[in-house]
N, C-alpha and C. Protein backbone atom coordinates (compact mmCIF):
# COMPACT_ATOMS: atom_id res chain seq x y z
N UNK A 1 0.84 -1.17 0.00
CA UNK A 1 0.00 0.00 0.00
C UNK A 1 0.89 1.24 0.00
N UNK A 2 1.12 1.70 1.00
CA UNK A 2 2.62 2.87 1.37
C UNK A 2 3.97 2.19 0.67
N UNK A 3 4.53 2.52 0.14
CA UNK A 3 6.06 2.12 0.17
C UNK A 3 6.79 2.57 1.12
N UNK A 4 6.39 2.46 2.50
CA UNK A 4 7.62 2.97 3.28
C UNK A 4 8.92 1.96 3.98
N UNK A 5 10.00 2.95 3.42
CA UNK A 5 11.59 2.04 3.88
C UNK A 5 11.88 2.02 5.06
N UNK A 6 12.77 1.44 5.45
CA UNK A 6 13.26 1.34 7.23
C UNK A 6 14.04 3.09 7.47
N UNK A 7 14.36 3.51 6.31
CA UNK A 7 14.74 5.47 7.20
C UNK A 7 13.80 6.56 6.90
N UNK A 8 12.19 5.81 6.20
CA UNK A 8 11.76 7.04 6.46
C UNK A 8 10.49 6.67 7.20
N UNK A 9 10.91 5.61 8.08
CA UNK A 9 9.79 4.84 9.19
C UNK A 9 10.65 5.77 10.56
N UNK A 10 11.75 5.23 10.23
CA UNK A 10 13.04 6.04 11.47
C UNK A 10 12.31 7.44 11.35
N UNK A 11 12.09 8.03 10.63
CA UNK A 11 12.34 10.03 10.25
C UNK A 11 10.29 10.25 10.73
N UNK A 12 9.78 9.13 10.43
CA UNK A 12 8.18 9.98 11.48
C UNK A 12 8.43 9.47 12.08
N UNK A 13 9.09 8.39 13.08
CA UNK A 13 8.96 8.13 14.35
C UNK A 13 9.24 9.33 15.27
N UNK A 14 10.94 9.75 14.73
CA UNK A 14 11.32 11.00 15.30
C UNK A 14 10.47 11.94 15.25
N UNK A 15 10.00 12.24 14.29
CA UNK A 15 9.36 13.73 14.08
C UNK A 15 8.16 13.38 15.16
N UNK A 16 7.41 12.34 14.92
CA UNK A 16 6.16 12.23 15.82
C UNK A 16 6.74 12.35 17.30
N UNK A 17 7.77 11.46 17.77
CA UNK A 17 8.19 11.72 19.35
C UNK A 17 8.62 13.37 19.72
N UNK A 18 9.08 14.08 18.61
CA UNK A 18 9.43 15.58 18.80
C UNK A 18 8.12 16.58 18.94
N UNK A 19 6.80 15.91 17.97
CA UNK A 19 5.81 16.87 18.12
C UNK A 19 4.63 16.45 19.25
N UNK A 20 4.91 15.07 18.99
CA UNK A 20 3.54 14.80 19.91
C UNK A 20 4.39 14.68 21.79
N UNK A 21 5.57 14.41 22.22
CA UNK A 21 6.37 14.06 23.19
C UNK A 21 6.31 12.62 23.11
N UNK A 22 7.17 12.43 24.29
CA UNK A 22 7.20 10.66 24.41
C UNK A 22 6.22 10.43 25.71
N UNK A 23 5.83 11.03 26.24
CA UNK A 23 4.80 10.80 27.23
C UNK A 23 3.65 10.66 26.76
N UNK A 24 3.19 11.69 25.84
CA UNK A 24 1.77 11.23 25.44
C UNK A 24 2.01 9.99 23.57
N UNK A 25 2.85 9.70 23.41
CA UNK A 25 3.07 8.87 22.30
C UNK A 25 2.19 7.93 22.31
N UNK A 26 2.52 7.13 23.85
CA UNK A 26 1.23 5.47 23.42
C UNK A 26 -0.12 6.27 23.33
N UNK A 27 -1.01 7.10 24.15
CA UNK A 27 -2.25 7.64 23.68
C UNK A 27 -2.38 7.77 22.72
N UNK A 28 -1.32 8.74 21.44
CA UNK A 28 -1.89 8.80 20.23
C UNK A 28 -1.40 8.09 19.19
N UNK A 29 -0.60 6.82 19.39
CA UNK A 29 -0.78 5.91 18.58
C UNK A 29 -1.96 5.05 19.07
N UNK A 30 -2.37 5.01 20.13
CA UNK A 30 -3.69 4.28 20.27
C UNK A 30 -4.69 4.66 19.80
N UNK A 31 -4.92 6.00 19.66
CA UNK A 31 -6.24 6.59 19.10
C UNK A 31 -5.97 6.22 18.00
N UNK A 32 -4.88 6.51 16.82
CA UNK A 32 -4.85 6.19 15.85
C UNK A 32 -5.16 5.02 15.43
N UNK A 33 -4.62 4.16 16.22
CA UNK A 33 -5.50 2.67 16.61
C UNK A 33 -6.45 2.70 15.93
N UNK A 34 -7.69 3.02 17.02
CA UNK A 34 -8.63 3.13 16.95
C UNK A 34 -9.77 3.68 15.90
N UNK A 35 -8.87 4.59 15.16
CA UNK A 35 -9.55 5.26 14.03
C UNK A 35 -9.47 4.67 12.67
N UNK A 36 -8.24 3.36 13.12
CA UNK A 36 -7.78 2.84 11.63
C UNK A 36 -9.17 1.39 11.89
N UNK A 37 -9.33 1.15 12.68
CA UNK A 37 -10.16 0.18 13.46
C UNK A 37 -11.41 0.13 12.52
N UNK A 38 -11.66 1.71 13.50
CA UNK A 38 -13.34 2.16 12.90
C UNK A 38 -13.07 2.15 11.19
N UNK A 39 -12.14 2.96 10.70
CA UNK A 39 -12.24 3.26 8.98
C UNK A 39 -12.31 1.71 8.69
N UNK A 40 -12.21 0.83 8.99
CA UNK A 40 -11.53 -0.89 8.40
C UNK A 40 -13.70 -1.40 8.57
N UNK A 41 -13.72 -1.03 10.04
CA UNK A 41 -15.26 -1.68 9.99
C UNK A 41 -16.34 -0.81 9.37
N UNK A 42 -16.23 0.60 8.94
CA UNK A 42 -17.02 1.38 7.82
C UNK A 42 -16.59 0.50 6.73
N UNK A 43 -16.09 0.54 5.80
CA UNK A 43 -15.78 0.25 4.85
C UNK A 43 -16.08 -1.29 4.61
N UNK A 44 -15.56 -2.27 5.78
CA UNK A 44 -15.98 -3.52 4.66
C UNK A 44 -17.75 -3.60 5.40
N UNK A 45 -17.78 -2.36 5.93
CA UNK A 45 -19.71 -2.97 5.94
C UNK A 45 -20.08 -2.13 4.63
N UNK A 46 -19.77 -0.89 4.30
CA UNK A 46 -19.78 -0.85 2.93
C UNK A 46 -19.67 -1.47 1.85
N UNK A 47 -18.28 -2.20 1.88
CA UNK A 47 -18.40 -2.88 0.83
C UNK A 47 -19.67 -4.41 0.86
N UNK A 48 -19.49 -5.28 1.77
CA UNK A 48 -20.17 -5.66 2.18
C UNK A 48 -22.14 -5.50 1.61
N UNK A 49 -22.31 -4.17 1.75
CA UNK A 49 -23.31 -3.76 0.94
C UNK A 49 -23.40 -3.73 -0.46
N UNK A 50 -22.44 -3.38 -0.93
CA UNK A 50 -22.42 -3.30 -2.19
C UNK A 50 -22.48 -4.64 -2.80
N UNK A 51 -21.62 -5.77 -1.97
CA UNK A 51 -21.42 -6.86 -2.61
C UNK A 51 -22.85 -7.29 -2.41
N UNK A 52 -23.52 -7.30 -1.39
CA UNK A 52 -25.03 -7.43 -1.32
C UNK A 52 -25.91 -7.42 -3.00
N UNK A 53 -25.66 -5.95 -3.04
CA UNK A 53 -26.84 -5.22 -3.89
C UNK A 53 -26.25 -5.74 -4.82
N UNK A 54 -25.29 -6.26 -5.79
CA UNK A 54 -24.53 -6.43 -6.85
C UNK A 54 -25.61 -8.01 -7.17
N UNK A 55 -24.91 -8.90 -6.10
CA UNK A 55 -25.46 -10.13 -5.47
C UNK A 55 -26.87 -10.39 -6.25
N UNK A 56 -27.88 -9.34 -5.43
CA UNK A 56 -29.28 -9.23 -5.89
C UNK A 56 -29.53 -8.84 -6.95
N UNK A 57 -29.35 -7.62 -8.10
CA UNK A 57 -29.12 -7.56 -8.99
C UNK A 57 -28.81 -8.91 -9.85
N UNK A 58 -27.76 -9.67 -10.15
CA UNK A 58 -27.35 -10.44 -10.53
C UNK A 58 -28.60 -11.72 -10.49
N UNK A 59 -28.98 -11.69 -9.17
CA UNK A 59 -30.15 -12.91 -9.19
C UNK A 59 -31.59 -12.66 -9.75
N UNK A 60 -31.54 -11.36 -9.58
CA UNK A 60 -33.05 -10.73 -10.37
C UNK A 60 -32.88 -10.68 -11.86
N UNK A 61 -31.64 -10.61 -12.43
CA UNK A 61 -31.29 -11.04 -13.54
C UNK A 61 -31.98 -12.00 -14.05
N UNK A 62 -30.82 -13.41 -13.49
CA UNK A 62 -31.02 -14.46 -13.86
C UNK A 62 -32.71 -15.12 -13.65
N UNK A 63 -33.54 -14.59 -12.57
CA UNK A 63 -34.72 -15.08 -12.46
C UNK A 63 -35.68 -14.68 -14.09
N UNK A 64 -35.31 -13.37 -13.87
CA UNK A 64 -36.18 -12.68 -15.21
C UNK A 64 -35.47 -13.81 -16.56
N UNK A 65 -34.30 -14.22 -16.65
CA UNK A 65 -33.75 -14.90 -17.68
C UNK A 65 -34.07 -16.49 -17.98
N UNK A 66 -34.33 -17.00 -16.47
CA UNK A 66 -35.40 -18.04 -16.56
C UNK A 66 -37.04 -17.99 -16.62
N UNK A 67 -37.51 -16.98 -16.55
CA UNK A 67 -38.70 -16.86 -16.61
C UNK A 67 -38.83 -16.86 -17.79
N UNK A 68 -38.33 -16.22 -18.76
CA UNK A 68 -38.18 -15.64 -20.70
C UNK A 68 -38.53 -17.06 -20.79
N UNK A 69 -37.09 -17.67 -20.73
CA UNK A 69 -37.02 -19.65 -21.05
C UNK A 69 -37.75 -20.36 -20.82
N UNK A 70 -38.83 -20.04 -19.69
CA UNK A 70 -39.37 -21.06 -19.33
C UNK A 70 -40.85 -20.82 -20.33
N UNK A 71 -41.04 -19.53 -20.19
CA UNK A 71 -42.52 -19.23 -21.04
C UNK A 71 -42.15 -19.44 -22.38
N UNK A 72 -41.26 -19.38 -23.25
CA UNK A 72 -40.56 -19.88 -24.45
C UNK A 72 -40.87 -21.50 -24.80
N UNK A 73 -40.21 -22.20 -23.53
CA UNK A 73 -40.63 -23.74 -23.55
C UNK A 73 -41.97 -24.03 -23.33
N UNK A 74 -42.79 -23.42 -22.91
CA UNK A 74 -44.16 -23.70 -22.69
C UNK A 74 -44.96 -23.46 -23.86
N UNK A 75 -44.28 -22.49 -24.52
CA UNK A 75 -45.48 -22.30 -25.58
C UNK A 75 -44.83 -23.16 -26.99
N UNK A 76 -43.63 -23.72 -26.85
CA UNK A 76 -43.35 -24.46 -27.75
C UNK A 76 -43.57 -25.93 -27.35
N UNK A 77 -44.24 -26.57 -25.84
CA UNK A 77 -44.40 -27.57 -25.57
C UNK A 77 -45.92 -27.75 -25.09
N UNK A 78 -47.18 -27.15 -25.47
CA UNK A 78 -48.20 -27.25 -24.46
C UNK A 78 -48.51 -28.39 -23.83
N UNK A 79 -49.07 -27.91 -22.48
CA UNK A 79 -49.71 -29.49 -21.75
C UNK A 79 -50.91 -29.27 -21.91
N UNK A 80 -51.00 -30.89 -22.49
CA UNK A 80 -52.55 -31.14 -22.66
C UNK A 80 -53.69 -30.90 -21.66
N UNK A 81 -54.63 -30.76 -22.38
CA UNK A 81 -56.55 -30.17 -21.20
C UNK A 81 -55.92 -31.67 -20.35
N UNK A 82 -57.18 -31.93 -19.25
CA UNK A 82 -57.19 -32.63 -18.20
C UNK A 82 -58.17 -33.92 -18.99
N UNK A 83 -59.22 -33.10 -20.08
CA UNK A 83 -59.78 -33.93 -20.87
C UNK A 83 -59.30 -35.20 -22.03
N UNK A 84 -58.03 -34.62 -21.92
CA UNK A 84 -57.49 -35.39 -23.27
C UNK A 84 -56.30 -35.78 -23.32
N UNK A 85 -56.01 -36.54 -21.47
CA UNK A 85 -54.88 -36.73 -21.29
C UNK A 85 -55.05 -38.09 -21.18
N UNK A 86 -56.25 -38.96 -21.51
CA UNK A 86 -56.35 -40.36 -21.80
C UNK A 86 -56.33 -40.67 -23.67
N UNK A 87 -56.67 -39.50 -23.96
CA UNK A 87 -56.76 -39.54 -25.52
C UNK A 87 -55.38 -39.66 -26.03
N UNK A 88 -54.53 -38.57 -25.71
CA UNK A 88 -52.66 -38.07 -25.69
C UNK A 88 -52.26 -40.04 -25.22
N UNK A 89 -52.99 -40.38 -24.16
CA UNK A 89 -51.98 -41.43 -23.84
C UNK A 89 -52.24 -42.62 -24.90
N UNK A 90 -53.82 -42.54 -25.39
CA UNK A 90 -53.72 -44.12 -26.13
C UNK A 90 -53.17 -43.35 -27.47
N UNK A 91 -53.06 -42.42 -28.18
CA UNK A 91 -52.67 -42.04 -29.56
C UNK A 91 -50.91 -42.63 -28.78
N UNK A 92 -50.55 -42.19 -27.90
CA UNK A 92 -48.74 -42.47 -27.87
C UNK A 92 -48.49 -44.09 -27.66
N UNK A 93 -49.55 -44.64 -27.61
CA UNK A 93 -49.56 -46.08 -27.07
C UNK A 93 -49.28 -46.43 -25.60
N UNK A 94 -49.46 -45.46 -24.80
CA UNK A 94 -49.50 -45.56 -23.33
C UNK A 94 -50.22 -46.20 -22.96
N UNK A 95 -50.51 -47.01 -21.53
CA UNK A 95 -51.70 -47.76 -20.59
C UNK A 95 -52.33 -46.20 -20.48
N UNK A 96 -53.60 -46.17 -19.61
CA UNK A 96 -54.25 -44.79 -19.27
C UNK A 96 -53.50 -44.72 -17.59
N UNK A 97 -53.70 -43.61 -17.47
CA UNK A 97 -53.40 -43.25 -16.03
C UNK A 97 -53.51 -44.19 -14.77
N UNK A 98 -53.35 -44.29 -13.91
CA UNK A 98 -53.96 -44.78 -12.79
C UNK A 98 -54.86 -44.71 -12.48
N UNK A 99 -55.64 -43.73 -12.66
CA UNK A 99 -57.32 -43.16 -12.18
C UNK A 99 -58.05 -43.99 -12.35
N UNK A 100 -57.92 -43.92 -14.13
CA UNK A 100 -58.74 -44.90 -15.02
C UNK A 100 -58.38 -46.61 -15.36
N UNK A 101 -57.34 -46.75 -14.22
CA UNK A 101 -57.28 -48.15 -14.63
C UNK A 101 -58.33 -49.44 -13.58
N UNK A 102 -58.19 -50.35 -14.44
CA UNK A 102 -59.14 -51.50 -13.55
C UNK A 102 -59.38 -51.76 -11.74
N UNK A 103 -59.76 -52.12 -11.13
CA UNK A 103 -59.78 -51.93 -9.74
C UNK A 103 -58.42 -53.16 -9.63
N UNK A 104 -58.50 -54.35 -10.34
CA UNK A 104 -57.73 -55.65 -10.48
C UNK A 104 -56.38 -54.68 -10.34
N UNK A 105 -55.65 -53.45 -11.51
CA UNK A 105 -54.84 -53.58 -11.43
C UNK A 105 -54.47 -52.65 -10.39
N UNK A 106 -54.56 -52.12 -9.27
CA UNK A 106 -54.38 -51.11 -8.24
C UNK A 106 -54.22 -51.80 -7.42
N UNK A 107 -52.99 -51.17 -6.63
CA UNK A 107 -52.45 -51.88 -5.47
C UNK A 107 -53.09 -51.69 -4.13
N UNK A 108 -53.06 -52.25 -3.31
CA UNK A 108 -54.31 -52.79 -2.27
C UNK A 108 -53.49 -52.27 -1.02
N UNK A 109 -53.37 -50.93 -0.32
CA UNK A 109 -52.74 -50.67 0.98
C UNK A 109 -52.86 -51.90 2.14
N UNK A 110 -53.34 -52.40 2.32
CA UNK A 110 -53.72 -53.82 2.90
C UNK A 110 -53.25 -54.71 2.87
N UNK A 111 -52.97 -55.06 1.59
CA UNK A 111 -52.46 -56.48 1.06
C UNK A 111 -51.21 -56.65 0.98
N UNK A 112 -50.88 -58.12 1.30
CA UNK A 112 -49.34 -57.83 2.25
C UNK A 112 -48.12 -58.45 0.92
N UNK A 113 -47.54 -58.51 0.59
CA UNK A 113 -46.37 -58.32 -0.32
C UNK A 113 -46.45 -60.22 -0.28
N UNK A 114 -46.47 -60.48 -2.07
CA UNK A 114 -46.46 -61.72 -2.16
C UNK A 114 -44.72 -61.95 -2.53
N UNK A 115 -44.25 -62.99 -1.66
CA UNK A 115 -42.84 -63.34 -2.24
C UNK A 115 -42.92 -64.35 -2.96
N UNK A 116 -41.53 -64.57 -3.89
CA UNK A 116 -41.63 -65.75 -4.77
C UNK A 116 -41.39 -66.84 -3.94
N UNK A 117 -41.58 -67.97 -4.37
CA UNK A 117 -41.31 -69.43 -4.00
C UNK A 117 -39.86 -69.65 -4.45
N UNK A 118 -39.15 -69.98 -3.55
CA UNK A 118 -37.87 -70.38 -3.98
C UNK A 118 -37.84 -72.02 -4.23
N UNK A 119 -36.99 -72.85 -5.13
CA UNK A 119 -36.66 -73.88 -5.48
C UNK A 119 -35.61 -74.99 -4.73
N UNK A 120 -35.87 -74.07 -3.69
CA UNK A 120 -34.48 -75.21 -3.18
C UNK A 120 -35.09 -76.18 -1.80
């Protein structure tokens, strides 16, 4: 950040012990402390925000960019009425739904799991 060398770290030390004294020195390198402290926790809650709002932006993007796609695929794929989703299945050569199938072929919550017969 600074480029500072080992003699002109030497040259404000001096100057600071000449203006500020050596008695009050630790106080105001502590405050300074303190102020580099606070500027460090402003800033990354700033940035912090920003990376936020960038964040959101970016996802409101992409939502609006799947929404385009998705209404795109819909109108190039319609789903069939509710009426003519046994019709859709025998034209594709499908069985019909479950709804509409025989009572024979529906599985029985009750009925307890037939195992095979083994041969040995």
């Amino acid at each position: 950040m600074f480029d500072v060398g080992a003699s002109e770290l030497l040259l404000i030390v001096i100057v600071a012990i000449v203006v500020i004294g050596p008695k009050d020195l630790p106080r105001a390198l502590r405050m300074a402390g303190q102020w580099i402290a606070k500027i460090r926790r402003v800033s990354g809650h700033f940035r912090s925000g920003i990376e936020t709002m960038i964040r959101e932006a970016e996802l409101a993007e992409m939502e609006e960019k799947w929404r385009k796609q998705n209404e795109e695929i819909m109108k190039a794929h319609p789903t069939p009425a509710e009426g003519t989703v046994a019709a859709a299945s025998a034209e594709a050569g499908l069985p019909p739904p479950a709804e509409n199938a025989p009572a024979e072929h529906q599985k029985s919550e009750t009925a307890e799991p037939q195992l095979p017969l083994s041969s040995s």
